[in-house]
N, C-alpha and C. Protein backbone atom coordinates (compact mmCIF):
# COMPACT_ATOMS: atom_id res chain seq x y z
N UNK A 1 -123.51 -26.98 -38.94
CA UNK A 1 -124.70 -26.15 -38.99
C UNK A 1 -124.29 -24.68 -39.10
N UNK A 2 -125.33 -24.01 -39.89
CA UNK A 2 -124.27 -22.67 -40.17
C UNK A 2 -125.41 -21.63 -39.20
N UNK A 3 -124.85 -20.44 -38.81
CA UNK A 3 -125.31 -19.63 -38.02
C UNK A 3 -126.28 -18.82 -39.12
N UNK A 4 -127.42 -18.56 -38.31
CA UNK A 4 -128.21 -17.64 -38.92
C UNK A 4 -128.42 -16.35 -38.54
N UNK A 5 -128.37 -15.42 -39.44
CA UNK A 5 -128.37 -13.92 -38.42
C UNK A 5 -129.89 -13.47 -38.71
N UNK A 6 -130.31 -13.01 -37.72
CA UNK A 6 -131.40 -12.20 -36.95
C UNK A 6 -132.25 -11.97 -38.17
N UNK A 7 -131.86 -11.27 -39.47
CA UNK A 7 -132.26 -10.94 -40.39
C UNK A 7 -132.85 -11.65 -41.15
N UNK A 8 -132.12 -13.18 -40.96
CA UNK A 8 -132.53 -14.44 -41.84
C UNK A 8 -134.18 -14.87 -41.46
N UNK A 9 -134.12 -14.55 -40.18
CA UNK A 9 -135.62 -15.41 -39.41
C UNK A 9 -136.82 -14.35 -39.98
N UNK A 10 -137.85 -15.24 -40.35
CA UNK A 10 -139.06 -15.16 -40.83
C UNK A 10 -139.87 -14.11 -40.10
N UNK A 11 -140.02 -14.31 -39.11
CA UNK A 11 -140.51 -13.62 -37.95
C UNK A 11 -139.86 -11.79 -37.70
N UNK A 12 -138.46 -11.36 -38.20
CA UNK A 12 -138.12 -10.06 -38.33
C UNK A 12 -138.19 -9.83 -39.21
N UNK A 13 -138.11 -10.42 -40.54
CA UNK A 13 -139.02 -9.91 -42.00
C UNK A 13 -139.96 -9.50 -42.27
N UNK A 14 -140.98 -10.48 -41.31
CA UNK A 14 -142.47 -9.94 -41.26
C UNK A 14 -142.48 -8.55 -40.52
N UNK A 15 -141.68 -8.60 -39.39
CA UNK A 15 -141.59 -7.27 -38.37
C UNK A 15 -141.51 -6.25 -39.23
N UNK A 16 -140.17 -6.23 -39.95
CA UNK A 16 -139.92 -5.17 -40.62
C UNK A 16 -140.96 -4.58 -41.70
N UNK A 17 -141.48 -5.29 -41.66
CA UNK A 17 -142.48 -5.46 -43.36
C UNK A 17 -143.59 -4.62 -42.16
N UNK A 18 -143.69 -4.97 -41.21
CA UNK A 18 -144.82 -3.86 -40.79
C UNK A 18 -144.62 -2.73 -40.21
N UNK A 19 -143.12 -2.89 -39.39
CA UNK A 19 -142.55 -1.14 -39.17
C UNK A 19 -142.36 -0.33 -40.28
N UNK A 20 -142.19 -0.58 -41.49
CA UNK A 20 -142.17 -0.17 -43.01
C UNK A 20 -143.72 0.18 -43.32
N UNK A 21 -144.59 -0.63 -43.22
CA UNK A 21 -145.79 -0.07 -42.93
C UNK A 21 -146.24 1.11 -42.46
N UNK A 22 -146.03 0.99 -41.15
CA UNK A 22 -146.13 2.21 -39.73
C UNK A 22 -145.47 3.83 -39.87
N UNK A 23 -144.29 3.27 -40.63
CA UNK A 23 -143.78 4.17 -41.14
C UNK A 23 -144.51 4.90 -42.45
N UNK A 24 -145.09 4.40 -43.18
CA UNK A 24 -145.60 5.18 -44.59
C UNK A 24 -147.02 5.58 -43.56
N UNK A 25 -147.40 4.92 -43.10
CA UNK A 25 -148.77 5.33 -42.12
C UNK A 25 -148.58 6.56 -41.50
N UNK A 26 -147.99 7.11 -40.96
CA UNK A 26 -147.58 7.98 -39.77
C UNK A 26 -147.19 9.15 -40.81
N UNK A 27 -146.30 9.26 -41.76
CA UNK A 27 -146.27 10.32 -42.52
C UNK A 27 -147.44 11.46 -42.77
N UNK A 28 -148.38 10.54 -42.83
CA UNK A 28 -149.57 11.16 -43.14
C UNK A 28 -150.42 12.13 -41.65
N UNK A 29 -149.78 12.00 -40.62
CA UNK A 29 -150.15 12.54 -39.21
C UNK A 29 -150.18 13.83 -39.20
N UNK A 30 -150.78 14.48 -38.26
CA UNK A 30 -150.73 15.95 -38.31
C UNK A 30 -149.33 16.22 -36.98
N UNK A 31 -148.68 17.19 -37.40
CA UNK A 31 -147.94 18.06 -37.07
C UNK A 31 -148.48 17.79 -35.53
N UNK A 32 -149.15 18.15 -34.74
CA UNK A 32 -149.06 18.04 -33.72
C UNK A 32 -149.24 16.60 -32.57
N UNK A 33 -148.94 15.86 -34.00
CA UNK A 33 -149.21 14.19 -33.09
C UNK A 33 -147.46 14.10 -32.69
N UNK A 34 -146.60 15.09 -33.40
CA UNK A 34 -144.98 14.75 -33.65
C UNK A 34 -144.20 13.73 -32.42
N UNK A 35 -144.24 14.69 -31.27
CA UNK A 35 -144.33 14.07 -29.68
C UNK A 35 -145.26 12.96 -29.13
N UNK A 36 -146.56 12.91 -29.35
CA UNK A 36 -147.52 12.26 -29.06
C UNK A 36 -147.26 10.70 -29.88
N UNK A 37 -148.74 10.97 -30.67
CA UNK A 37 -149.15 9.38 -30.83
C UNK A 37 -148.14 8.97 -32.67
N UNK A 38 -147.31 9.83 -32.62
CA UNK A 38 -146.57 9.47 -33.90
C UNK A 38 -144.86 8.83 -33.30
N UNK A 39 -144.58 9.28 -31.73
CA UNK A 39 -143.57 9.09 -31.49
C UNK A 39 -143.84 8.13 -30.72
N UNK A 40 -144.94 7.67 -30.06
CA UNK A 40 -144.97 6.31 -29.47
C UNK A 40 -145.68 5.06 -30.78
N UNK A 41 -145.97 5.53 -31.84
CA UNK A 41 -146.38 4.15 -32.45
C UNK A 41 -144.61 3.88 -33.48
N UNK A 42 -143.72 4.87 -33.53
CA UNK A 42 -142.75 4.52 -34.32
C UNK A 42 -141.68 3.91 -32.64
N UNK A 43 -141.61 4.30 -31.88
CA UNK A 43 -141.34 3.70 -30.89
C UNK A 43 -141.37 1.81 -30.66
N UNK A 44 -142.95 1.70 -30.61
CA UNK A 44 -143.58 0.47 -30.52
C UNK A 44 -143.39 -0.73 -31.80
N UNK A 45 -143.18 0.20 -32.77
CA UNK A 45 -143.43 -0.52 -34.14
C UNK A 45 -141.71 -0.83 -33.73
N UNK A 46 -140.76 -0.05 -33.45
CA UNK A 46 -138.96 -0.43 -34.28
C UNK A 46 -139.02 -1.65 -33.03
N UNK A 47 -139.35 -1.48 -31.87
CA UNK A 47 -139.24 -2.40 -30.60
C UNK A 47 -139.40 -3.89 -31.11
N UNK A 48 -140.31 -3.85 -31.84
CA UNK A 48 -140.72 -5.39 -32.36
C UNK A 48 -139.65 -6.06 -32.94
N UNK A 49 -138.85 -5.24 -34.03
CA UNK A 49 -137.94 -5.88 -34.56
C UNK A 49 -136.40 -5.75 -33.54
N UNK A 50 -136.66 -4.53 -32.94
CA UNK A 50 -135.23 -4.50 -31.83
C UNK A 50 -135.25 -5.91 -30.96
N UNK A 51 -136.25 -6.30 -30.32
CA UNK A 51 -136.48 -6.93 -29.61
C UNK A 51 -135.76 -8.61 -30.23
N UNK A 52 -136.58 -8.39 -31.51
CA UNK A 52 -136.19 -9.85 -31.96
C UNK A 52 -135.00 -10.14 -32.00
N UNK A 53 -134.05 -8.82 -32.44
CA UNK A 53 -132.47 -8.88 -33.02
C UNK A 53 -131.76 -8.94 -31.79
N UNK A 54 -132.26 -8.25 -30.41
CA UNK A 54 -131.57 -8.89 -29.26
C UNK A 54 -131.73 -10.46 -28.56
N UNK A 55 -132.92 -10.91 -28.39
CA UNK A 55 -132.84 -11.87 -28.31
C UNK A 55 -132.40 -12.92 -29.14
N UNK A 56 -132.03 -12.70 -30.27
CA UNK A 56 -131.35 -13.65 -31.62
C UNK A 56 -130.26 -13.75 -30.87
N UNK A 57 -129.37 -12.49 -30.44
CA UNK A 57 -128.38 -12.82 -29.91
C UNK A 57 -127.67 -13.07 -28.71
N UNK A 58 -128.86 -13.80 -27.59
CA UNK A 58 -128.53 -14.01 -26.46
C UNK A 58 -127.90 -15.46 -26.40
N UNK A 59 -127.71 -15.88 -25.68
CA UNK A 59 -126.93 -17.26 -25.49
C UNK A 59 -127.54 -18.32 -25.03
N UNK A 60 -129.00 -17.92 -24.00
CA UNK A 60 -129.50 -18.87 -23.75
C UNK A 60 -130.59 -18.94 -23.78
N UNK A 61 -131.48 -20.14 -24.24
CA UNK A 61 -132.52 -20.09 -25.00
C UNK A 61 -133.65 -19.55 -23.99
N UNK A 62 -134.41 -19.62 -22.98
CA UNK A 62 -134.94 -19.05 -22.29
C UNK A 62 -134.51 -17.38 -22.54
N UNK A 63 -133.11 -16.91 -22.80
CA UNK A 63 -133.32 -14.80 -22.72
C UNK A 63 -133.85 -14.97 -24.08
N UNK A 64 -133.91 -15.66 -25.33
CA UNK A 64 -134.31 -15.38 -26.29
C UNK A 64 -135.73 -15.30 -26.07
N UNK A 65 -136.22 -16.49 -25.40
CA UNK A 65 -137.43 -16.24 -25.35
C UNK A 65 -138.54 -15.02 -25.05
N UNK A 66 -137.82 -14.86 -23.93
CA UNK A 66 -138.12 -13.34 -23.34
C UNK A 66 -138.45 -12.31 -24.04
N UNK A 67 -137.21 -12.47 -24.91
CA UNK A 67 -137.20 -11.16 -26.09
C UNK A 67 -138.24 -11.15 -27.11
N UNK A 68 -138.69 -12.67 -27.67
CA UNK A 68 -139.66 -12.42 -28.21
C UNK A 68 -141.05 -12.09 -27.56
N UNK A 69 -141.28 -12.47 -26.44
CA UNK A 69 -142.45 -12.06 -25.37
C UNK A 69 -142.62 -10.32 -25.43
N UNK A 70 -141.40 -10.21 -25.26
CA UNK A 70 -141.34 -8.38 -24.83
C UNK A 70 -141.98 -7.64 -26.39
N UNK A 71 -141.34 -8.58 -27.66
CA UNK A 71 -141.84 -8.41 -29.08
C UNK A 71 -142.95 -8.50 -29.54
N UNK A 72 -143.73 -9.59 -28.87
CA UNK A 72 -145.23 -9.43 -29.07
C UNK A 72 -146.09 -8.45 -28.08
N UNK A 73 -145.31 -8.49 -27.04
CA UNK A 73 -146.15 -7.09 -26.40
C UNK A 73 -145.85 -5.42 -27.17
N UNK A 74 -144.76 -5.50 -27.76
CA UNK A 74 -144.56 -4.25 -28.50
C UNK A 74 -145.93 -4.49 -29.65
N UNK A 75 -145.90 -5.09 -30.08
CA UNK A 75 -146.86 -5.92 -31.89
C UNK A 75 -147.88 -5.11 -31.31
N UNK A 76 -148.31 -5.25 -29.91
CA UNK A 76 -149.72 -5.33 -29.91
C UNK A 76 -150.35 -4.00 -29.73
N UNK A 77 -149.13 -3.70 -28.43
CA UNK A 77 -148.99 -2.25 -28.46
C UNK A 77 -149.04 -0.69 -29.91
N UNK A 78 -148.74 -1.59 -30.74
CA UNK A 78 -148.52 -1.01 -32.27
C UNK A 78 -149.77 -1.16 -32.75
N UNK A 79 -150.54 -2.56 -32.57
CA UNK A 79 -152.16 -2.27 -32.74
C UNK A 79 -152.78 -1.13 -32.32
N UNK A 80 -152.60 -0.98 -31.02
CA UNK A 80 -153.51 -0.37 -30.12
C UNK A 80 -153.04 1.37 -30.86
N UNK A 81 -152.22 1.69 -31.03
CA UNK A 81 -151.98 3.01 -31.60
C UNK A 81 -152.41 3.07 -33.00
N UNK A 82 -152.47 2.01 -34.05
CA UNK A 82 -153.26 2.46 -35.25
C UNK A 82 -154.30 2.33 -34.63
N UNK A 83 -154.88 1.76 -33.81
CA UNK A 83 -156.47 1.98 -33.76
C UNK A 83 -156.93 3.05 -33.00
N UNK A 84 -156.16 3.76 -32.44
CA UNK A 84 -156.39 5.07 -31.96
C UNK A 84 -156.14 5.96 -33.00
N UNK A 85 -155.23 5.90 -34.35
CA UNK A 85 -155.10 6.90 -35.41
C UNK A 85 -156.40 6.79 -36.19
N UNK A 86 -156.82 5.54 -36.44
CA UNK A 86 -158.26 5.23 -36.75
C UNK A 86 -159.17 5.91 -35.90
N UNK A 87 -159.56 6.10 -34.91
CA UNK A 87 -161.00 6.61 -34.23
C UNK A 87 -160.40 7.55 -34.28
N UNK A 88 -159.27 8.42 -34.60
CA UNK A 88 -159.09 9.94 -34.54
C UNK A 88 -159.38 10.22 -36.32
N UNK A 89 -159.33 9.45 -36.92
CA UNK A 89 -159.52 9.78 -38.48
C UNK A 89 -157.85 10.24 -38.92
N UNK A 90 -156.86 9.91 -38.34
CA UNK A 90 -155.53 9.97 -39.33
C UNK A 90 -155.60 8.89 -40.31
N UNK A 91 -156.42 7.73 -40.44
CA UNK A 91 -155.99 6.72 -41.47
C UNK A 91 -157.16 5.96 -41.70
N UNK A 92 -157.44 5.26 -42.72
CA UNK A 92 -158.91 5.00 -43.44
C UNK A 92 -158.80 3.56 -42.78
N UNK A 93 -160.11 2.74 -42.71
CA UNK A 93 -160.34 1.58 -42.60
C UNK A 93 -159.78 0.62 -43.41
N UNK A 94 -159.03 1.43 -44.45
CA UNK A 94 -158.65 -0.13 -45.37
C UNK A 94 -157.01 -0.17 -44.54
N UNK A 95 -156.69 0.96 -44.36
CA UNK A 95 -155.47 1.13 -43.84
C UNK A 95 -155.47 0.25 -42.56
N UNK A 96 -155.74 0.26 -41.94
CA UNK A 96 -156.54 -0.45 -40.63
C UNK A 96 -156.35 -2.08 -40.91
N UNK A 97 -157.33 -2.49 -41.52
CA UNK A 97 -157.43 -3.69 -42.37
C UNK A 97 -155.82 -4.35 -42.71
N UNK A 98 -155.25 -3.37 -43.31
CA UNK A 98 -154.05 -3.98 -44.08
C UNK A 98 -153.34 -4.20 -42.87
N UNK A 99 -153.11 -3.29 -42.10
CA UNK A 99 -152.11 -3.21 -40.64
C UNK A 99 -152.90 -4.70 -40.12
N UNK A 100 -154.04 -4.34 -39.94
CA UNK A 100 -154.32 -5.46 -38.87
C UNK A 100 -153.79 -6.98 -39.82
N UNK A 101 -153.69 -7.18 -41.10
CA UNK A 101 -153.26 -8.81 -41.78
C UNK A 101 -151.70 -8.57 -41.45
N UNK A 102 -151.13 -7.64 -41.50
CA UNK A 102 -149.43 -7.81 -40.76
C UNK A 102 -149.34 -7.75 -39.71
N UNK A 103 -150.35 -7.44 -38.76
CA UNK A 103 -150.15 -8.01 -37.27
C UNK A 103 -150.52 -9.54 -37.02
N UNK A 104 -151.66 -9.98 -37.74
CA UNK A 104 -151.77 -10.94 -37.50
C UNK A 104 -150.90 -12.36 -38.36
N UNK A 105 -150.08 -11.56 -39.19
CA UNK A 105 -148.93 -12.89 -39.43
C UNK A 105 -147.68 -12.52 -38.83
N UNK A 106 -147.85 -11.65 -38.11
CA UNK A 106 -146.53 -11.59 -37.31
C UNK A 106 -146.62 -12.11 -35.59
N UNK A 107 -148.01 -12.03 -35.50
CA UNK A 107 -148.66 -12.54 -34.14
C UNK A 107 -147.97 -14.17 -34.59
N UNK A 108 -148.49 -14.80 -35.71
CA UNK A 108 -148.66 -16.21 -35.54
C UNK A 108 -147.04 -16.59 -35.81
N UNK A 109 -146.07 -15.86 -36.42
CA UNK A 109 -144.94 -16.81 -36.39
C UNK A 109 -144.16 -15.79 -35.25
N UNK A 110 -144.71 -15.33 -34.09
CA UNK A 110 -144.40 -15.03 -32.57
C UNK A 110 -144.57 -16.17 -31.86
N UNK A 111 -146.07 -16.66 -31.89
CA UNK A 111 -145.98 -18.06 -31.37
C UNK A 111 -145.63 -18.99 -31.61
N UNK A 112 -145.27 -19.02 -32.91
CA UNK A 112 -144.81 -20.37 -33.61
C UNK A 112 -145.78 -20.74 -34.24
């Protein structure tokens, strides 16, 4: 059986595919979110995929698990800050929309 690295799994592809997101999102912020709500949603957003790539490489299947737990609480956490860039008007409803279909396929291969 051959080893798979972190990168291979479905589940940090999707991650990445939405911190890549978060990232073109946030560009668009005003200057004074820099500290604030631009440095905790790029925070929240890299966590998802950090999270996954540590627990890939724990040893026993229970710390992996963990890691993905701690990963979907980052996911969600990453919701909760576009939807605060939303009711502040940094980003349009379609923007919103799109974020929310990469949370929710990254929600479902979190749970399996």
């Amino acid at each position: 059986m051959e080893f798979k690295l972190f990168e291979d799994l479905e589940v940090w592809k999707k991650g990445r595919e939405l911190r890549l997101f978060v990232r073109d999102l946030i560009r668009k912020f005003p200057s004074e979110e820099k500290y604030a709500l631009t440095l905790q949603i790029r925070k929240s957003s890299r966590s998802i995929t950090n999270n996954l790539a540590e627990g890939h490489g724990r040893y026993f299947y229970q710390e992996n698990i963990q890691f993905c737990r701690i990963s979907r609480g980052s996911l969600t956490e990453t919701l909760d800050h576009v939807i605060v860039a939303f009711d502040v008007e940094y980003i349009s409803q379609h923007e919103l929309d799109n974020f929310r279909i990469l949370y929710n396929d990254c929600l479902k291969l979190l749970n399996g």
